[in-house]
N, C-alpha and C. Protein backbone atom coordinates (compact mmCIF):
# COMPACT_ATOMS: atom_id res chain seq x y z
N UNK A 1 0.85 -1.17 0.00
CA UNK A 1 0.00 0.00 0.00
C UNK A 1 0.89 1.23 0.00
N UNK A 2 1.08 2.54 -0.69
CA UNK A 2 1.06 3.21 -0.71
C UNK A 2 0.23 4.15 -0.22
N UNK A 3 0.74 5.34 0.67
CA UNK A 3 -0.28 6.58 0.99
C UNK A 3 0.50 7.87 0.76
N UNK A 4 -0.13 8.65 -0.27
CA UNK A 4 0.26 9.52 -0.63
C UNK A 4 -0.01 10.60 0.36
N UNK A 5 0.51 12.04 0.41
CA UNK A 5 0.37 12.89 1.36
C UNK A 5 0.59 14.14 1.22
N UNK A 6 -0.22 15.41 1.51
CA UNK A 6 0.30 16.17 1.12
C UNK A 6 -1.02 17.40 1.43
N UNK A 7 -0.54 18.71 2.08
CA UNK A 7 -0.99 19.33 2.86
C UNK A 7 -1.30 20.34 2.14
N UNK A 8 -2.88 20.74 2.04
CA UNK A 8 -3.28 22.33 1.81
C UNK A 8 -3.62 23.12 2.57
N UNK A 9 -3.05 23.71 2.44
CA UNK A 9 -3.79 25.05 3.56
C UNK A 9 -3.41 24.31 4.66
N UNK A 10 -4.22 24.26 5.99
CA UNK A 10 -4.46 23.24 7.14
C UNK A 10 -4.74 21.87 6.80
N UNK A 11 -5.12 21.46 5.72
CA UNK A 11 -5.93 19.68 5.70
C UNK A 11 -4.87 18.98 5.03
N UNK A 12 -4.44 18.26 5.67
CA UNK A 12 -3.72 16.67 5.70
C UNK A 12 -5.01 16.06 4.51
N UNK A 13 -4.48 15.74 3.37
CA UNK A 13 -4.95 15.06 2.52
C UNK A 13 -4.18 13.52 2.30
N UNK A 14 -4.67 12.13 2.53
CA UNK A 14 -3.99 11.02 2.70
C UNK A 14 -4.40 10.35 0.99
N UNK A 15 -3.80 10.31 0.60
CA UNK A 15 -4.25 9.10 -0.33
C UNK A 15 -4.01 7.88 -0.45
N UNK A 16 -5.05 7.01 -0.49
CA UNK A 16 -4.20 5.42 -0.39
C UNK A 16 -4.78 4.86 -1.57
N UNK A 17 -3.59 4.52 -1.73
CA UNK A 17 -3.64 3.74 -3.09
C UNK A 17 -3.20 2.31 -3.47
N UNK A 18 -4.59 1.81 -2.95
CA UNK A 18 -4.71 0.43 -2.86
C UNK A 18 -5.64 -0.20 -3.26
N UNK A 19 -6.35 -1.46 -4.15
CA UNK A 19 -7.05 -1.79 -4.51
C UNK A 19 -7.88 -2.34 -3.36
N UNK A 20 -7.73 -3.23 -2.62
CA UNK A 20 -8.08 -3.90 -1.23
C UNK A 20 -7.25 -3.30 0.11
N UNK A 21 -8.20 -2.66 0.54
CA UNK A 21 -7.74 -2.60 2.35
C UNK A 21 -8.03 -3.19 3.37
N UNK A 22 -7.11 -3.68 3.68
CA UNK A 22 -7.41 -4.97 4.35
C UNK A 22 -6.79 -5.30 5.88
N UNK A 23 -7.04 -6.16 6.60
CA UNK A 23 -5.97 -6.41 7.53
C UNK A 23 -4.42 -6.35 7.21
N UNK A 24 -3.74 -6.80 6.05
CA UNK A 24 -3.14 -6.58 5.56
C UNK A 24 -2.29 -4.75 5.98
N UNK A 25 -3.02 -3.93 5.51
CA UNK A 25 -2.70 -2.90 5.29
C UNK A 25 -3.30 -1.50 6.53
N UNK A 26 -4.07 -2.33 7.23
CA UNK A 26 -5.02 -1.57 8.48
C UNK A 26 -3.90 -1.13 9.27
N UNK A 27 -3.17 -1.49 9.78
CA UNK A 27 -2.25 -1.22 10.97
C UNK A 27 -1.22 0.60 10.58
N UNK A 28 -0.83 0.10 8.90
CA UNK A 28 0.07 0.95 8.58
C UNK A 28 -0.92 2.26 8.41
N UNK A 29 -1.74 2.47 8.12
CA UNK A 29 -2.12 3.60 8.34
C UNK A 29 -2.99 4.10 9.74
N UNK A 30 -3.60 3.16 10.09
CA UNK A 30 -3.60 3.86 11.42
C UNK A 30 -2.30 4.17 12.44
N UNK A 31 -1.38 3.86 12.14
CA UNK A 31 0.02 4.29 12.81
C UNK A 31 -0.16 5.39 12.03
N UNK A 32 0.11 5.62 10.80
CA UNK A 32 0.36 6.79 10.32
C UNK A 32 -0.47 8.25 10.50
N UNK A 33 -1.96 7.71 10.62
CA UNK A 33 -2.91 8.90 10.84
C UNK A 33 -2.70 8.96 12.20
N UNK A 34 -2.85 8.60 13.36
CA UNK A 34 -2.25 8.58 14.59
C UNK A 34 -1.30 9.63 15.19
N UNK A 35 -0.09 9.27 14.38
CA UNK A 35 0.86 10.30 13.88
C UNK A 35 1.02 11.67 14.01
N UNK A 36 0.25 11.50 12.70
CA UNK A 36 0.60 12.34 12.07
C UNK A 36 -0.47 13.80 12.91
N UNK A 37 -1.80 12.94 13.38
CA UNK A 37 -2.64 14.11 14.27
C UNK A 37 -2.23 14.46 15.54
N UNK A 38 -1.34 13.64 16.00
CA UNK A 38 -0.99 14.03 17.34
C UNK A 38 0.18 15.12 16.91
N UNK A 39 0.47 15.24 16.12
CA UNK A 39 1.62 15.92 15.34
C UNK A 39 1.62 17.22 15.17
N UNK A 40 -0.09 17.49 15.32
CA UNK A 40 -0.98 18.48 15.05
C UNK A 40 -1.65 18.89 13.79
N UNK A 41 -1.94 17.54 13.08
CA UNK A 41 -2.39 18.03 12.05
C UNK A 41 -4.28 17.18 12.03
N UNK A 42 -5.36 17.63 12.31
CA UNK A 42 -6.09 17.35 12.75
C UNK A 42 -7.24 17.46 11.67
N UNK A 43 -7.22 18.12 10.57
CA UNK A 43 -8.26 18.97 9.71
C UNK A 43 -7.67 16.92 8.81
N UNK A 44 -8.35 16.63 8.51
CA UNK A 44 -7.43 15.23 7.22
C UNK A 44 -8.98 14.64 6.42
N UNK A 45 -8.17 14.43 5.32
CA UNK A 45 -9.11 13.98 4.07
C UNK A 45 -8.70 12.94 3.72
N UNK A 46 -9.16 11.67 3.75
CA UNK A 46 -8.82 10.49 3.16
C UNK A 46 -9.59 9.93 1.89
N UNK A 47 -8.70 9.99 0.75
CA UNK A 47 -9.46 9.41 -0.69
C UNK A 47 -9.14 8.65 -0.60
N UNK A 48 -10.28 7.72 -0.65
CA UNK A 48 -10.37 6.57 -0.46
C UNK A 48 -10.90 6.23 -2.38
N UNK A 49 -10.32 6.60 -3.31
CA UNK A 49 -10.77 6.29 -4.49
C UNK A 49 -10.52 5.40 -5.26
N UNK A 50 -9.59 4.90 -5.31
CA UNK A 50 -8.93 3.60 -5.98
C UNK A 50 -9.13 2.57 -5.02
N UNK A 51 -9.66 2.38 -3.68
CA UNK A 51 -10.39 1.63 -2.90
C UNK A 51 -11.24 0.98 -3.76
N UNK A 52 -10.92 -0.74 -4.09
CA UNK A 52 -12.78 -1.45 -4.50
C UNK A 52 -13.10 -2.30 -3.19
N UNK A 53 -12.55 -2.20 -2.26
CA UNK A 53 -12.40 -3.49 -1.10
C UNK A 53 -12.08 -3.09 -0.13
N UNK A 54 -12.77 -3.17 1.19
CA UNK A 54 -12.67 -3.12 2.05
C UNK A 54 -12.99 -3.68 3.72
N UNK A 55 -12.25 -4.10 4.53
CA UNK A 55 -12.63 -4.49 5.15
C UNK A 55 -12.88 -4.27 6.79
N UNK A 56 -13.55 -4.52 7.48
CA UNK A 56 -13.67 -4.13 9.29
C UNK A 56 -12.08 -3.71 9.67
N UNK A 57 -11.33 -4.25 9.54
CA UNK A 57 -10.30 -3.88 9.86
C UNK A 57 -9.54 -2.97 9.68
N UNK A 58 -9.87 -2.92 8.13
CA UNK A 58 -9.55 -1.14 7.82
C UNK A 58 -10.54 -0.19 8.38
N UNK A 59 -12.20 -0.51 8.59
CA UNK A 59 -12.20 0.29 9.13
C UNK A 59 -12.64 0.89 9.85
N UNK A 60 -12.14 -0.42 11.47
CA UNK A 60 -11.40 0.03 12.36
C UNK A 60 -10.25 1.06 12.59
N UNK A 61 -9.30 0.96 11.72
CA UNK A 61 -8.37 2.51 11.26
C UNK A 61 -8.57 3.72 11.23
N UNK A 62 -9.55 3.64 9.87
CA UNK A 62 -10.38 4.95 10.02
C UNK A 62 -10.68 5.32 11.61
N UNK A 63 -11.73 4.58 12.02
CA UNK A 63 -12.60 5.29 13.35
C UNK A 63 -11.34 5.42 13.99
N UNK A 64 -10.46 4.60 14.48
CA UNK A 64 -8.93 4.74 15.03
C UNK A 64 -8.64 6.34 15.00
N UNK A 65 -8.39 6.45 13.90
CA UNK A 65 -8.19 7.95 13.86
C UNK A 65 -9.31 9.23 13.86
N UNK A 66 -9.97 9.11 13.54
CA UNK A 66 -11.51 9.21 13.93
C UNK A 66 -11.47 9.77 15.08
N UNK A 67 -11.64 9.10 15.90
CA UNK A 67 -11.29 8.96 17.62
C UNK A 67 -10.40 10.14 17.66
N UNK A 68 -8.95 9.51 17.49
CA UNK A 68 -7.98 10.80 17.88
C UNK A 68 -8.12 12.19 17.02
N UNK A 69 -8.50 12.02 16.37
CA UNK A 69 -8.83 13.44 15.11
C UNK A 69 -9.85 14.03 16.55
N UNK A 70 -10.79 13.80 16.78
CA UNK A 70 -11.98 14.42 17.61
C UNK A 70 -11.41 14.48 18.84
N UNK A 71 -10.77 14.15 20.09
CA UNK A 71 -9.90 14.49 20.90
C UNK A 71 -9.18 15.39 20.86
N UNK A 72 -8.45 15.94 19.71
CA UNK A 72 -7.68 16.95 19.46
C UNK A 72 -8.30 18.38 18.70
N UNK A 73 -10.30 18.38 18.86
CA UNK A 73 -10.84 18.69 18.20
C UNK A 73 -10.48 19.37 16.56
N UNK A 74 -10.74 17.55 15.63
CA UNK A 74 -10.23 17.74 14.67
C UNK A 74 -11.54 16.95 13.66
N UNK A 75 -11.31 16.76 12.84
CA UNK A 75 -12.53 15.63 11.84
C UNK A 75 -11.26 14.84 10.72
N UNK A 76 -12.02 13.78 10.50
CA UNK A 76 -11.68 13.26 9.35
C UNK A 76 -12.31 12.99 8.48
N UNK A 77 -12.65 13.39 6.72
CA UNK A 77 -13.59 13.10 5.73
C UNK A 77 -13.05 12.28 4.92
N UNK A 78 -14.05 11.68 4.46
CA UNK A 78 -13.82 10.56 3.51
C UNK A 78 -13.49 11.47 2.04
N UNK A 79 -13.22 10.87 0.95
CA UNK A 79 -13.69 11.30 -0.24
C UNK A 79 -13.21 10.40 -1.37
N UNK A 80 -14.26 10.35 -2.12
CA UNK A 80 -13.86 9.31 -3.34
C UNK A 80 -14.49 7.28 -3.29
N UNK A 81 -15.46 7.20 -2.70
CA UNK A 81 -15.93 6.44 -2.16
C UNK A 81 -16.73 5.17 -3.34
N UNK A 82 -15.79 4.38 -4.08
CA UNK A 82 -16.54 3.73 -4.97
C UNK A 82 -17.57 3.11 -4.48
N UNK A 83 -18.71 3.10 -5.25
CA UNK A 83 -19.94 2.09 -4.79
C UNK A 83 -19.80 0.75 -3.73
N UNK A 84 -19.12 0.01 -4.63
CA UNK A 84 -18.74 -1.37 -3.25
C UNK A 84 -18.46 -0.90 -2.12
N UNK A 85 -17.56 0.51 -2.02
CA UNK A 85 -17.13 0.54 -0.17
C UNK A 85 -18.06 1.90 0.75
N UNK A 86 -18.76 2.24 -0.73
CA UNK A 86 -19.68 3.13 -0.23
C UNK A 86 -21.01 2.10 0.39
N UNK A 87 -21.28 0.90 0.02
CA UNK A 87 -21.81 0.04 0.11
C UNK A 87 -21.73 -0.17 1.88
N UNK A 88 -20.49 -0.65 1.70
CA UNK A 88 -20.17 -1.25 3.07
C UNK A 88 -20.18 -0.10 4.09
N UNK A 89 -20.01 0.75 4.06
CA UNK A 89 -20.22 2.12 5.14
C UNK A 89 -22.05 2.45 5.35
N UNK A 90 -22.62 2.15 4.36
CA UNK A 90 -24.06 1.95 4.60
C UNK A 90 -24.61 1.27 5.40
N UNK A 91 -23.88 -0.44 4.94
CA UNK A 91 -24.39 -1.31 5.90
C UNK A 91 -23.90 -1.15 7.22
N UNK A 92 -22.89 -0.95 7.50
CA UNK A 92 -22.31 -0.76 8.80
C UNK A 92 -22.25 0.49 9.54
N UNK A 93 -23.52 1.25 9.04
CA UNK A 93 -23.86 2.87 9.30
C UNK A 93 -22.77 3.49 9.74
N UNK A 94 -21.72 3.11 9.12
CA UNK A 94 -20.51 4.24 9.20
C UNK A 94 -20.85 5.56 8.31
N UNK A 95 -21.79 5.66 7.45
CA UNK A 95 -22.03 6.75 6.88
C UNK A 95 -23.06 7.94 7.22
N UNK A 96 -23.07 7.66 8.81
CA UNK A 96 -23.34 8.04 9.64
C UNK A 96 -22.46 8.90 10.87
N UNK A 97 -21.54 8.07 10.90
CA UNK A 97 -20.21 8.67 11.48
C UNK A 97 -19.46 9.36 10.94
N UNK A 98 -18.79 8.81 9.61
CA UNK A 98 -18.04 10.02 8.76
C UNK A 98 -18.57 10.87 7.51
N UNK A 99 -17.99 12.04 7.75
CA UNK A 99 -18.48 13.39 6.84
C UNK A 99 -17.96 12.41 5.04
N UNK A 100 -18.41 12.14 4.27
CA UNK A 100 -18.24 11.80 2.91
C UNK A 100 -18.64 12.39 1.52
N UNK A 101 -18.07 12.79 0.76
CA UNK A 101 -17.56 13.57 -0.32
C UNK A 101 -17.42 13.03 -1.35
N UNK A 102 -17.57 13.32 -2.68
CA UNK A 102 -17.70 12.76 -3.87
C UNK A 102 -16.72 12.85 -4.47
N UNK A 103 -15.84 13.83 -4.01
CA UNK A 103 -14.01 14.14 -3.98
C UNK A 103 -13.19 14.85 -2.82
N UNK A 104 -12.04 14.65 -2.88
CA UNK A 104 -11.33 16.21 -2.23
C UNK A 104 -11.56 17.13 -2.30
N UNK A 105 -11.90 17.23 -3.41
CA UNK A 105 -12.06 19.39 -3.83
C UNK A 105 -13.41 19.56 -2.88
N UNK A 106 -14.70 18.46 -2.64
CA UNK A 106 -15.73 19.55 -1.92
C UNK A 106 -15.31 19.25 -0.58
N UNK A 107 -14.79 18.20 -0.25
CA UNK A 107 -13.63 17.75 1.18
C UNK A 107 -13.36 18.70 1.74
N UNK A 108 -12.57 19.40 0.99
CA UNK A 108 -11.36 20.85 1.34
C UNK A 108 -12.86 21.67 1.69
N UNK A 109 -13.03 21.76 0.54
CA UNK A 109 -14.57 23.00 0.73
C UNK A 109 -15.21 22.81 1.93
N UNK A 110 -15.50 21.54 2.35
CA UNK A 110 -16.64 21.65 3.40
C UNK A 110 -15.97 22.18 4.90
N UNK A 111 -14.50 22.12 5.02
CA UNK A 111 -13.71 22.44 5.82
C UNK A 111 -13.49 23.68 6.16
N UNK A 112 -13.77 24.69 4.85
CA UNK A 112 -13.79 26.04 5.20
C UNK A 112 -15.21 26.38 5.89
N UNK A 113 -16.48 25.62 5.54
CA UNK A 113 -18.02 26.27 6.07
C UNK A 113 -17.66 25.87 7.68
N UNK A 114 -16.77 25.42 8.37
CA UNK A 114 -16.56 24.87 10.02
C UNK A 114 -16.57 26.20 10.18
């Protein structure tokens, strides 16, 4: 897995670029978002777009950071959410919990209406 990175303004933008997220790959980014918010970077956008697969374990990660993002009063948004894993955030009313976006660009945007 690859996670790309790279900061506008205030928002930590993550990209992962992985076909399947999986147990496999859960650990390394929740170390990394972890991180990187205690770090002080708290505003973060995760495109999740090249995502077709996903699993509890990843995301467990997410909320992982989730968690610490909101402790440090911060958020984390989704963006880029193909059908299959937009799927699975339905069923598991995670799309309920996280703010989700049809890209980065309204990501960033919705960050300025806070």
């Amino acid at each position: 897995m690859t996670i790309k990175s790279e900061v506008i303004d205030d928002i930590l933008i993550f990209s992962v670029e992985i076909k399947r997220a999986t147990v496999d790959t859960a650990d390394l980014l929740k170390e990394k978002l972890i991180k990187l918010i205690k770090e002080g970077r708290t505003k973060v956008i995760i495109d999740m777009g090249q995502i077709e697969f996903t699993d509890s374990s990843f995301l467990s990660s997410l909320l992982a950071g989730l968690k610490q993002a909101s402790l440090n009063d911060g958020n984390i948004k989704l963006a880029g959410l193909r059908p299959a894993v937009r799927y699975v955030f339905q069923i598991t009313r995670l799309d309920k919990v996280f703010d989700i976006y049809e890209n980065t660009a309204a990501a960033i945007k919705s960050f300025s209406k806070v």
